[in-house]
Protein backbone atom coordinates (compact mmCIF):
# COMPACT_ATOMS: atom_id res chain seq x y z
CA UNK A 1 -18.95 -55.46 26.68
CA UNK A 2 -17.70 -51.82 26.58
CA UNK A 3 -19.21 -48.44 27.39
CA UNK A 4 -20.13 -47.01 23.71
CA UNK A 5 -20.99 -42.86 23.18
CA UNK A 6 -23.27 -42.55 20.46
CA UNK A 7 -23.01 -39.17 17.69
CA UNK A 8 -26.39 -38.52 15.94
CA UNK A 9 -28.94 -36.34 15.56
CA UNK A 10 -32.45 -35.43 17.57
CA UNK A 11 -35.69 -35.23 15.45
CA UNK A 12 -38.99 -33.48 16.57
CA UNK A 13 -41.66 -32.80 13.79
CA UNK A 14 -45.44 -31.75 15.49
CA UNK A 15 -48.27 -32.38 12.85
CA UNK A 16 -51.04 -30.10 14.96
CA UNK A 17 -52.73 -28.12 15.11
CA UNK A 18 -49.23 -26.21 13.51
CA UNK A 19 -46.28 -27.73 11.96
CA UNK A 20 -43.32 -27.28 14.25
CA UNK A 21 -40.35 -29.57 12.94
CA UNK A 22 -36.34 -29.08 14.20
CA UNK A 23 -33.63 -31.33 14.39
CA UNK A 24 -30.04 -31.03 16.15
CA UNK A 25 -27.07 -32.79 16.68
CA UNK A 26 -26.65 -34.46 19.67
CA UNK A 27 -24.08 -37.40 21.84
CA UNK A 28 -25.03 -40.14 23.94
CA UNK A 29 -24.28 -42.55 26.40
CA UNK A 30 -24.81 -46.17 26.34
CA UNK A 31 -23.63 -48.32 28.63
CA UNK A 32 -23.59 -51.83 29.51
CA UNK A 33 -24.59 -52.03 33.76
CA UNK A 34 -23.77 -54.97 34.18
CA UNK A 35 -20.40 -55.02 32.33
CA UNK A 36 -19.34 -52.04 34.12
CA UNK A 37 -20.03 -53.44 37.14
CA UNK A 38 -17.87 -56.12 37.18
CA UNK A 39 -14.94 -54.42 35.22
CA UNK A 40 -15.17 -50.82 35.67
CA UNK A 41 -16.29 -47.52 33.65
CA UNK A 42 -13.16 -47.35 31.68
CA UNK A 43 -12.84 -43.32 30.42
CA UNK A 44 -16.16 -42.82 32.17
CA UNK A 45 -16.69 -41.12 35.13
CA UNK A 46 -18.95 -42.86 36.93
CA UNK A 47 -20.70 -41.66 40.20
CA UNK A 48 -17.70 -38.79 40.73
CA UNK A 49 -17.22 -35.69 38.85
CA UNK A 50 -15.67 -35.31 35.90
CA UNK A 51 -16.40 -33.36 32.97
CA UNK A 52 -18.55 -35.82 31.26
CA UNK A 53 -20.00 -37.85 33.86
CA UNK A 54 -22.30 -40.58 34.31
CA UNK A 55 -24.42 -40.91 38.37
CA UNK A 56 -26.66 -43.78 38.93
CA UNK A 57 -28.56 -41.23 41.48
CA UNK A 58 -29.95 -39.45 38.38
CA UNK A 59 -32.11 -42.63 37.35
CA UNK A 60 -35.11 -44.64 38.88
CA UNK A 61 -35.40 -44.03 42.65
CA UNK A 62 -32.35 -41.68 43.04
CA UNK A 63 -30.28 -44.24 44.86
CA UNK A 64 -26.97 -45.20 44.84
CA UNK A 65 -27.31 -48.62 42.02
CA UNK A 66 -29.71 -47.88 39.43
CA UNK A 67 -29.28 -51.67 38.14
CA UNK A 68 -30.51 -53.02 41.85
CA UNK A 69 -33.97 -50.33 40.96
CA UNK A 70 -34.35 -52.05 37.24
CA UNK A 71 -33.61 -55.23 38.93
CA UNK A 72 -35.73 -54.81 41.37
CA UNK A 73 -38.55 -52.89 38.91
CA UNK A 74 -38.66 -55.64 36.68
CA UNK A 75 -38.92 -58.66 39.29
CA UNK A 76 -42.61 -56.75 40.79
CA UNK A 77 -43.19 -56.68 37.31
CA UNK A 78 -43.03 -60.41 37.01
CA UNK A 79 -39.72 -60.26 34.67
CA UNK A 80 -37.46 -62.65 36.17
CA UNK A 81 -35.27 -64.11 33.24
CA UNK A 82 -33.51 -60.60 31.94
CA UNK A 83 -30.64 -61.04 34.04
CA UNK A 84 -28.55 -60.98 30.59
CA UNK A 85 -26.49 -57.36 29.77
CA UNK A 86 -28.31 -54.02 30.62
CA UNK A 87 -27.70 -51.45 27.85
CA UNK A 88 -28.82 -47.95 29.30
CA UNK A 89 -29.08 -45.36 26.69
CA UNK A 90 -28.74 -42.11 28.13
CA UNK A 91 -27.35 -38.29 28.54
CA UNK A 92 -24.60 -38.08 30.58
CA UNK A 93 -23.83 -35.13 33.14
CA UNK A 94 -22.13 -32.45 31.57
CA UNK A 95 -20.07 -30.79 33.66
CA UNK A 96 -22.11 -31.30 36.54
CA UNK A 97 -25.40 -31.00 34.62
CA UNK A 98 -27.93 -32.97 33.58
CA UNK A 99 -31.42 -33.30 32.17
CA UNK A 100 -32.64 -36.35 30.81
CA UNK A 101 -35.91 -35.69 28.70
CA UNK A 102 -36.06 -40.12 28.14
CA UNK A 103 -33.33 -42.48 28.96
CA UNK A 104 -34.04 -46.66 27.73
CA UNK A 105 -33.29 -49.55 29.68
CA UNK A 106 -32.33 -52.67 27.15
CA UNK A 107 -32.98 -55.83 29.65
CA UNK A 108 -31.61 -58.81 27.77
CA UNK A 109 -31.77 -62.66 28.92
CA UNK A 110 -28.78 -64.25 29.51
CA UNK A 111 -28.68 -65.94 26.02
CA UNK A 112 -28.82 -62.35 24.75
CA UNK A 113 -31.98 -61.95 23.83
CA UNK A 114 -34.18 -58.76 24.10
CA UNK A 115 -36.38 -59.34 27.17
CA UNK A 116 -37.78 -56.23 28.48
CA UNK A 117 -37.37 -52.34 27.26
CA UNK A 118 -38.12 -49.68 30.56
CA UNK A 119 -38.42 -46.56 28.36
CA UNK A 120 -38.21 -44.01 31.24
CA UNK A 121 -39.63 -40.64 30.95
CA UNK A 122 -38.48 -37.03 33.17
CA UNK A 123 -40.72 -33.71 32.76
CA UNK A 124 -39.52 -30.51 33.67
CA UNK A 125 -41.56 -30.52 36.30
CA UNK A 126 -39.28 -33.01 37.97
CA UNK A 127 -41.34 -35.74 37.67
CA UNK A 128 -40.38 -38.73 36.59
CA UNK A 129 -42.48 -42.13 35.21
CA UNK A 130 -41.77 -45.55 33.07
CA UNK A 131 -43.40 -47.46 30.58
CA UNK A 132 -42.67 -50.89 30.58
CA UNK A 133 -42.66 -52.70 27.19
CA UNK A 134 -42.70 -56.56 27.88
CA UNK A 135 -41.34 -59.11 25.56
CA UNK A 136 -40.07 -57.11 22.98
CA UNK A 137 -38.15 -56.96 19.19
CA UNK A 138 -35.89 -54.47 17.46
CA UNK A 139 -37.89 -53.06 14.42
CA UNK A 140 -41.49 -53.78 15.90
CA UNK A 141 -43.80 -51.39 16.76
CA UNK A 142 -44.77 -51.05 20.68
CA UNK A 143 -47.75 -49.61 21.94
CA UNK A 144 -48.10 -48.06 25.39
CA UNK A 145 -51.27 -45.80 26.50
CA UNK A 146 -49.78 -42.00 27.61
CA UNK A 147 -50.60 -41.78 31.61
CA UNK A 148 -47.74 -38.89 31.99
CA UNK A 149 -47.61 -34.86 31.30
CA UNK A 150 -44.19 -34.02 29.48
CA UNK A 151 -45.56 -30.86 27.30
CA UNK A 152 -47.94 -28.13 28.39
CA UNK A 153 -49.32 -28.05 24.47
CA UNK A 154 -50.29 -31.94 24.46
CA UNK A 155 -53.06 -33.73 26.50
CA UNK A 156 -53.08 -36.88 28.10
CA UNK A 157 -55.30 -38.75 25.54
CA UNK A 158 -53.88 -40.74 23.14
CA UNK A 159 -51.07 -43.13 23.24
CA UNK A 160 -47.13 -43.82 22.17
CA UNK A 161 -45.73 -45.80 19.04
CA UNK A 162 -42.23 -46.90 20.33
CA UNK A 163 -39.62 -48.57 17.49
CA UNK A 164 -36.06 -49.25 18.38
CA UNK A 165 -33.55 -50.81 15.82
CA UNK A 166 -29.63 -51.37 16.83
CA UNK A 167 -27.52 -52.62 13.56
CA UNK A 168 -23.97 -53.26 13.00
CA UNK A 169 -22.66 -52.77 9.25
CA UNK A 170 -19.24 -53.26 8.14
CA UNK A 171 -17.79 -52.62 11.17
CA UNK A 172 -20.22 -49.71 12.29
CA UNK A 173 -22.98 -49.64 14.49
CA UNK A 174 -25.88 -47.50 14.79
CA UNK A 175 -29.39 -47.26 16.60
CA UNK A 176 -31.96 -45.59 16.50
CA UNK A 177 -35.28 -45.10 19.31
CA UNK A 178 -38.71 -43.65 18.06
CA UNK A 179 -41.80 -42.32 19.67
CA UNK A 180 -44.58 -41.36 18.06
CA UNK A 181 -47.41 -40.04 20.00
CA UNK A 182 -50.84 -40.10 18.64
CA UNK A 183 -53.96 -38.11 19.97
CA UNK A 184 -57.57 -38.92 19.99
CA UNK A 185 -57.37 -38.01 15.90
CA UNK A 186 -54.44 -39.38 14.93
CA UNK A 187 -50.41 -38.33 15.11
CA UNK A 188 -49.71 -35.54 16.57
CA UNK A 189 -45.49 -36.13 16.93
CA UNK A 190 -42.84 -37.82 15.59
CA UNK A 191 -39.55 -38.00 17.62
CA UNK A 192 -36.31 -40.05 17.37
CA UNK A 193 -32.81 -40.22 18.47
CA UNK A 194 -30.29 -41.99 16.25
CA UNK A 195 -27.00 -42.09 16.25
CA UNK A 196 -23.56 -43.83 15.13
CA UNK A 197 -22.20 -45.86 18.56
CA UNK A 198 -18.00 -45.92 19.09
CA UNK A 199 -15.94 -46.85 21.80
CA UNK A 200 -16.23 -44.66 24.60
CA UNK A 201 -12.70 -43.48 25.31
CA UNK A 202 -10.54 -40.27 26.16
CA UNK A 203 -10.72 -39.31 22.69
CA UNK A 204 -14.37 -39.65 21.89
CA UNK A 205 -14.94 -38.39 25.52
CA UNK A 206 -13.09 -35.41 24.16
CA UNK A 207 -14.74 -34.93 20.95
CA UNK A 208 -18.13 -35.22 22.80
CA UNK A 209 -17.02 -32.05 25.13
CA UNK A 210 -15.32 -29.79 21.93
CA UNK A 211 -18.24 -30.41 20.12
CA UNK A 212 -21.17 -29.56 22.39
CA UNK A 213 -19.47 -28.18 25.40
CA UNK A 214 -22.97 -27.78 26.78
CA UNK A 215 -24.48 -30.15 25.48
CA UNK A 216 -27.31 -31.11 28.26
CA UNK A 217 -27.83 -27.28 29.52
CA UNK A 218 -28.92 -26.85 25.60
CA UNK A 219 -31.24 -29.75 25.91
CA UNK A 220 -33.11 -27.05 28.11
CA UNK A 221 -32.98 -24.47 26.44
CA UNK A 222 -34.13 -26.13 23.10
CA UNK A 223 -37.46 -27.03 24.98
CA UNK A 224 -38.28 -23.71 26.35
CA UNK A 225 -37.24 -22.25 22.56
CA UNK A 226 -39.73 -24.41 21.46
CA UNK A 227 -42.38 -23.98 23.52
CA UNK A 228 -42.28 -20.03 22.96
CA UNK A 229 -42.56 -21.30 19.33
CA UNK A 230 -45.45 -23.08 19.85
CA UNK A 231 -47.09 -20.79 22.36
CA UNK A 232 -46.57 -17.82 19.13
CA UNK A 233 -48.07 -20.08 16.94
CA UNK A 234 -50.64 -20.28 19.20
CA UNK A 235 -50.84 -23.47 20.13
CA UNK A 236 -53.20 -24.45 23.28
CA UNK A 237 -51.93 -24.86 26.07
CA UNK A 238 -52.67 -27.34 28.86
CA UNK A 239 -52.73 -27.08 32.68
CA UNK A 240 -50.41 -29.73 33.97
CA UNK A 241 -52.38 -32.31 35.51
CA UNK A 242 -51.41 -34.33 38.80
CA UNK A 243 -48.51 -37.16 38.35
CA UNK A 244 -50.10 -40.77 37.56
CA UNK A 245 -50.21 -42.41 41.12
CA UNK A 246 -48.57 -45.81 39.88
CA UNK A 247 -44.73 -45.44 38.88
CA UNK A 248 -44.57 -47.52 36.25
CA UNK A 249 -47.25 -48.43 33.05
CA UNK A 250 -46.90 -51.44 30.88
């Protein structure tokens, strides 16, 4: 297995109570844990600087081996049989940066089949929380009830529509993650994150940092854009409510 960096495209459409829709291009990480640690990063960085970078510290409990956390995560959870590859889908630091809005944890069994998905979640607020989805499939639709604040202009009622398809075609590969988050009426937002996956090497590492040479500091800056957008249109806005007291939801 080797570390892939994904090229696609961020979409964000809100139904109500205005229509607020934008999409941008965007890279990714995704990496195979357990692959890299038995035979290195490769090109990446990994847990020292560098100009694209990747730090387990910025996931789960902030320690030093986010796959001991997952491991660890999933056997209180009662998931004992995904000890098959670990594809982690994430933003990478960015010349020392980072913000990671939702990162997914692909737990496989070690016939290679999709055990577990830990889809986990970071406010800005510096919180952070995961939803567990248990015995999952690529194309069907997963439920999870929302416990955790992310925007000041949605509630807590309601509850997430997750979808995540990974294909190979002719020699390319591509996947996609959705959420869809529906209030007490109905949808309210449609998300996703697609993109095509290649070899992560110097070159795409490269093209990643001409591209979008600040790539994660404009993550931020797109969210606060958009929330004076909504805030204009005159959106409500909600008090942010105290941090569920369990750290992970199934």
């Amino acid at each position: 297995m080797q570390a892939l960096i994904g090229f696609g495209e961020v979409r964000h459409t809100r139904l109500k109570p205005a229509l607020n829709a934008f999409n941008y291009p965007t890279y990714f990480l995704m990496l195979p844990l357990r692959s890299m640690r038995q035979h290195g990063s490769g090109a990446l960085a990994h847990n020292r600087r560098g100009a694209l970078s990747f730090f387990d510290s910025d996931h789960g409990d902030g320690g030093n081996d986010c796959l001991v956390w997952l491991d660890t995560l999933l056997a209180r959870e009662g998931i004992t049989d995904a000890g098959g590859e670990v594809w982690l889908h994430t933003y990478p630091r960015v010349l020392g940066y980072t913000f990671k809005p939702v990162s997914f944890w692909y737990c496989h069994t070690a016939a290679g089949a999709l055990r577990a998905i830990v889809v986990e979640v970071n406010n800005t607020f510096g919180e952070r929380h995961c939803y567990l989805l248990d015995a999952p499939h690529y194309g069907q639709e997963l439920q999870a009830a929302k416990v955790f604040h992310v925007s000041p202009f949605c509630t807590l009622e309601g509850s997430y529509r997750f979808r995540f398809m990974r294909s190979q075609h002719d020699g390319v590969e591509k996947t996609v993650a959705r959420i869809d988050y529906d209030d007490a009426t109905g949808p309210l937002l449609q998300t996703s994150v697609s993109g095509t996956l290649l070899p992560l090497s110097q070159a795409t590492l490269r093209k990643a940092l001409w591209h979008y040479p600040a790539m994660t500091l404009g993550v931020v800056a797109r969210i606060h854009w958009q929330a004076f957008k909504l805030w204009r249109k005159r959106v409500p806005f909600v008090s942010k409510p105290q941090p569920p007291e369990i750290f992970v939801s199934r």
